[in-house]
N, C-alpha and C. Protein backbone atom coordinates (compact mmCIF):
# COMPACT_ATOMS: atom_id res chain seq x y z
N UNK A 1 30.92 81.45 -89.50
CA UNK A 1 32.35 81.31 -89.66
C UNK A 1 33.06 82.15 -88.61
N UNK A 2 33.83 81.25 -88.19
CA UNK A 2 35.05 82.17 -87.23
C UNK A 2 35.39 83.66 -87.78
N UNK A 3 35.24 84.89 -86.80
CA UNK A 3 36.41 85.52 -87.20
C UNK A 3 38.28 85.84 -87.30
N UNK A 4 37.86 84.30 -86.22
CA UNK A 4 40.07 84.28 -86.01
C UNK A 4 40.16 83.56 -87.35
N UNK A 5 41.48 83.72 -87.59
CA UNK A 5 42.08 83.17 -88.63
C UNK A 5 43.23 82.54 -88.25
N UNK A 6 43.55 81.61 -88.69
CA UNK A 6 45.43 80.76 -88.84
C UNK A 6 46.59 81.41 -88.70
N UNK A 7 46.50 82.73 -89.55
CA UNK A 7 47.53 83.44 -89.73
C UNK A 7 47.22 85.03 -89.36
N UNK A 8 46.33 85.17 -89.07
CA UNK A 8 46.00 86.30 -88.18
C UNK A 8 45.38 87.32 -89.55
N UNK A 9 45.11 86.65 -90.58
CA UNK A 9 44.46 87.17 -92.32
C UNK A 9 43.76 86.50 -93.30
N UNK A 10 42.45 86.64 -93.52
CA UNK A 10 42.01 85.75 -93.74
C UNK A 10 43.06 85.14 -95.42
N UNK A 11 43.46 86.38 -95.81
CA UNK A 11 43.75 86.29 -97.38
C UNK A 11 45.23 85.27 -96.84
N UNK A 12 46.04 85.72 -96.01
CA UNK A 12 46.77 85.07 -95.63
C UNK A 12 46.66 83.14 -95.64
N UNK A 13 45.64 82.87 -94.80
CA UNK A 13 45.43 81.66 -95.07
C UNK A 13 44.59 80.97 -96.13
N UNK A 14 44.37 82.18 -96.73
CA UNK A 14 43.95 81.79 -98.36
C UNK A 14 45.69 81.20 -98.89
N UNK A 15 46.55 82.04 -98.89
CA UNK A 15 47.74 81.98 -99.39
C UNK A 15 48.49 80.93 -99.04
N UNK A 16 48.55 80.63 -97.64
CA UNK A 16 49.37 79.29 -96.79
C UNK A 16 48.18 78.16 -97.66
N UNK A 17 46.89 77.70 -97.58
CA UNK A 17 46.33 76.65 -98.27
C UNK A 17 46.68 76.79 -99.94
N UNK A 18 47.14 77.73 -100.92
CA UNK A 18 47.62 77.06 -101.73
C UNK A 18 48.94 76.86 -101.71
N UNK A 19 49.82 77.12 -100.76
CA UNK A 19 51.09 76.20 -100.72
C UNK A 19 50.98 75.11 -100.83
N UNK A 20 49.97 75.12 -99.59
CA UNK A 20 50.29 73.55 -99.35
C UNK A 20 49.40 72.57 -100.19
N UNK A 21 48.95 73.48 -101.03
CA UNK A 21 48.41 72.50 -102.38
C UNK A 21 49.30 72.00 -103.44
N UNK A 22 50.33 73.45 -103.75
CA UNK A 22 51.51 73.11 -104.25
C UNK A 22 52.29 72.18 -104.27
N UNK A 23 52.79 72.36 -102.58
CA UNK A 23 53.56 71.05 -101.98
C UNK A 23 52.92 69.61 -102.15
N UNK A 24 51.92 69.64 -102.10
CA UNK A 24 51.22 68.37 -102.35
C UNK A 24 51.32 67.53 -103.61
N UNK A 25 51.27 68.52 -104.67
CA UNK A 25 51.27 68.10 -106.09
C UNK A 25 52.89 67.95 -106.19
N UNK A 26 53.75 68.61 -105.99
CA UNK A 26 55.10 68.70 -106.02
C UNK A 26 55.59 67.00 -105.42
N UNK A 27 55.09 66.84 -103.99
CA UNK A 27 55.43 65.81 -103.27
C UNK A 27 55.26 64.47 -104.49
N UNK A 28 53.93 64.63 -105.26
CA UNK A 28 53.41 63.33 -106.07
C UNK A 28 54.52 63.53 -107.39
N UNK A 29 54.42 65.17 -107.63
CA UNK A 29 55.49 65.21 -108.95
C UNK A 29 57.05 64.05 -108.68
N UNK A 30 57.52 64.88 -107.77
CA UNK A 30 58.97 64.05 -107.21
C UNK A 30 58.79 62.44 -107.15
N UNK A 31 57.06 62.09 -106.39
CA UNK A 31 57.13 60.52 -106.44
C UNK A 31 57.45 60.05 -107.76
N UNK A 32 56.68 60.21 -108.51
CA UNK A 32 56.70 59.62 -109.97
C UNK A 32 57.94 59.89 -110.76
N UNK A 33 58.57 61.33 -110.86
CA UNK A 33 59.98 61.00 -111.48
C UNK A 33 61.44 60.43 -110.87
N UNK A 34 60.98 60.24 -109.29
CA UNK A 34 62.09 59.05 -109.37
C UNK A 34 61.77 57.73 -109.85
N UNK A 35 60.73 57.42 -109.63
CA UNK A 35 59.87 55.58 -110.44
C UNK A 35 60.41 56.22 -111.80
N UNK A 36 60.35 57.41 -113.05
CA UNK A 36 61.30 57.57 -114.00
C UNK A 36 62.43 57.31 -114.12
N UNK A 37 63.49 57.90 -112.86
CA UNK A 37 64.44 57.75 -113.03
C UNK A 37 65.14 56.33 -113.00
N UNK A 38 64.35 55.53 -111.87
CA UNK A 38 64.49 54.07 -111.34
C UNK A 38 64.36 53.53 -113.05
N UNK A 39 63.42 53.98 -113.55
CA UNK A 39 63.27 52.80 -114.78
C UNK A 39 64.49 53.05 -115.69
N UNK A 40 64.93 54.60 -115.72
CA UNK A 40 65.76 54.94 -116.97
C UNK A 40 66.94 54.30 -116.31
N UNK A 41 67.30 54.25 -115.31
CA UNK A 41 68.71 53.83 -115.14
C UNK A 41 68.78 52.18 -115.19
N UNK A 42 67.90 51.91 -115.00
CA UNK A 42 67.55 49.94 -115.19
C UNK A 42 68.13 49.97 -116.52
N UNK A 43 67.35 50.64 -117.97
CA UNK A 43 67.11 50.58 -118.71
C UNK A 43 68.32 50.99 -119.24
N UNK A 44 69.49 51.65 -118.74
CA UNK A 44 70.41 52.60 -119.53
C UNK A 44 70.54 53.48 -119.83
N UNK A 45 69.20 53.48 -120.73
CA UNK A 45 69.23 54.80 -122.02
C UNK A 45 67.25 54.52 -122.65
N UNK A 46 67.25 56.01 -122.44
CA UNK A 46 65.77 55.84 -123.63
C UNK A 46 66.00 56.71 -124.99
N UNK A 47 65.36 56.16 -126.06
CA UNK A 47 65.83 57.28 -127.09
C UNK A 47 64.74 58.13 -127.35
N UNK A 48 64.73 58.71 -128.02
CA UNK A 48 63.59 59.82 -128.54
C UNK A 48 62.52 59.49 -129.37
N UNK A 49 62.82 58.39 -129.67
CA UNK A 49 61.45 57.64 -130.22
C UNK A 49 60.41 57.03 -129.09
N UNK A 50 61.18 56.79 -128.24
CA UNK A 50 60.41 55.97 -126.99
C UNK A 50 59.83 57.11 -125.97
N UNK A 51 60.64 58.02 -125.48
CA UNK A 51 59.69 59.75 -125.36
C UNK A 51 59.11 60.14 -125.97
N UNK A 52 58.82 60.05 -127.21
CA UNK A 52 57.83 60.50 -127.93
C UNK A 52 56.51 59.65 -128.03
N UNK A 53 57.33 58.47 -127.67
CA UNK A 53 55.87 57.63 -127.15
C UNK A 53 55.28 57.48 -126.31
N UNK A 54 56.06 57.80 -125.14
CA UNK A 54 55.01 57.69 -124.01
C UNK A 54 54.69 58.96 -123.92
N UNK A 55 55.21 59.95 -124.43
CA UNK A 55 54.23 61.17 -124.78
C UNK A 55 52.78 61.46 -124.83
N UNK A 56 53.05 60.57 -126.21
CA UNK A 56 52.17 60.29 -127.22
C UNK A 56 50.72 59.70 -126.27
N UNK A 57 51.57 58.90 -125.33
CA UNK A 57 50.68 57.51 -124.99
C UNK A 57 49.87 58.55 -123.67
N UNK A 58 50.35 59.34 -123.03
CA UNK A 58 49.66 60.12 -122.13
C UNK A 58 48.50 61.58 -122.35
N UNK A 59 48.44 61.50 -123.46
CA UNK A 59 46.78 62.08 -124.11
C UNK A 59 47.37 63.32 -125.38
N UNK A 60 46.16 63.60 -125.88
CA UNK A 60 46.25 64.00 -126.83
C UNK A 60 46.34 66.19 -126.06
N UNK A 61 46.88 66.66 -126.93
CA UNK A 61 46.95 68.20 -126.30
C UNK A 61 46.08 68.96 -125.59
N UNK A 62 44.77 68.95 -125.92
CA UNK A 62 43.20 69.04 -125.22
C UNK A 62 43.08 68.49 -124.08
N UNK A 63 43.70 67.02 -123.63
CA UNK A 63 43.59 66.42 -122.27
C UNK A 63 44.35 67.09 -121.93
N UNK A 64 46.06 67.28 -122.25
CA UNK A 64 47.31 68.11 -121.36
C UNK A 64 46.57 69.67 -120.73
N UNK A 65 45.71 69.92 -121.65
CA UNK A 65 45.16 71.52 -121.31
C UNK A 65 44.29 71.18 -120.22
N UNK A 66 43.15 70.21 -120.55
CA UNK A 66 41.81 70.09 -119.99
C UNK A 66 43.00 69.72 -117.96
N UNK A 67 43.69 68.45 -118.37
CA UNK A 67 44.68 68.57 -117.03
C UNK A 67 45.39 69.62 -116.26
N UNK A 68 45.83 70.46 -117.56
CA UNK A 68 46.28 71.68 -116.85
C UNK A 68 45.36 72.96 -116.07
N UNK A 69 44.23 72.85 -116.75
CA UNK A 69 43.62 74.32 -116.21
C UNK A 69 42.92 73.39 -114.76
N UNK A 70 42.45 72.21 -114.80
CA UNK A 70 41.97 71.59 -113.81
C UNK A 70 43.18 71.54 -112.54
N UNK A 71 44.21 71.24 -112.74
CA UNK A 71 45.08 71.39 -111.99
C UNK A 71 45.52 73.15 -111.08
N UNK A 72 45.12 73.76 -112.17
CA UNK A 72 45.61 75.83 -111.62
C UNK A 72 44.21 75.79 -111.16
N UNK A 73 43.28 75.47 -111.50
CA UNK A 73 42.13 75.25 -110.53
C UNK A 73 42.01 74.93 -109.35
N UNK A 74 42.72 73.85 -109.05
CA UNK A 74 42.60 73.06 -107.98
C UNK A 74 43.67 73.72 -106.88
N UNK A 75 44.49 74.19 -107.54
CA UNK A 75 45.43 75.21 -106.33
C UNK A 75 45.03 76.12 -106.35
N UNK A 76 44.68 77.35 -106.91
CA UNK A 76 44.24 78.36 -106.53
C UNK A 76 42.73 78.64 -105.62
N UNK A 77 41.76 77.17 -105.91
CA UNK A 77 40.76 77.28 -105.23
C UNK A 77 40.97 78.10 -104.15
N UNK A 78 41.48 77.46 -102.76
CA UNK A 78 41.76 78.25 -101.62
C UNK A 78 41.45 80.28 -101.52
N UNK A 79 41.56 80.36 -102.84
CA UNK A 79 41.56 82.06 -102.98
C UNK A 79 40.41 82.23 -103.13
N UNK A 80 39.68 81.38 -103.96
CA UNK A 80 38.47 81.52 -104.61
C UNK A 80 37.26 81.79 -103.64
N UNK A 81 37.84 81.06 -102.54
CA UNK A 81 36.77 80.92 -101.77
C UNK A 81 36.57 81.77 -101.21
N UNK A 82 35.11 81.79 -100.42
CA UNK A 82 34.27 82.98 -100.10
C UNK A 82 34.49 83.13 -98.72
């Protein structure tokens, strides 16, 4: 392995690669809630029965977790590494 680095640290470009892991997920976050917003404004109005369903319909609390820690995983890798 090189001893130059990107940013003149290695921890440093530990730090710049999970930005831009951030940004990445952020970029897909923003895609998908405007396709939300596109639908809600077609639509008018959603009520709280219909959020609670597609809630519902996107996994049970164990997947939201099992998604979430996989996700703080997947950005922080960059640090992890050796």
């Amino acid at each position: 392995m090189s001893s130059k680095h990107w940013l003149g640290d290695p921890m440093l470009d530990k730090i710049f690669k999970v930005v831009i892991q951030v940004a990445g997920e952020l970029y897909v976050t923003k895609n998908r809630m405007r396709a939300l917003e596109a639908y809600v404004l077609e639509k008018e109005s959603i009520t709280q029965e219909e959020l609670e369903k597609m809630l519902a319909e996107n996994g049970s609390r164990k997947d939201i977790e099992r998604e979430r820690d996989n996700f703080i995983e997947s950005i922080l890798s960059p640090i992890a590494e050796d």
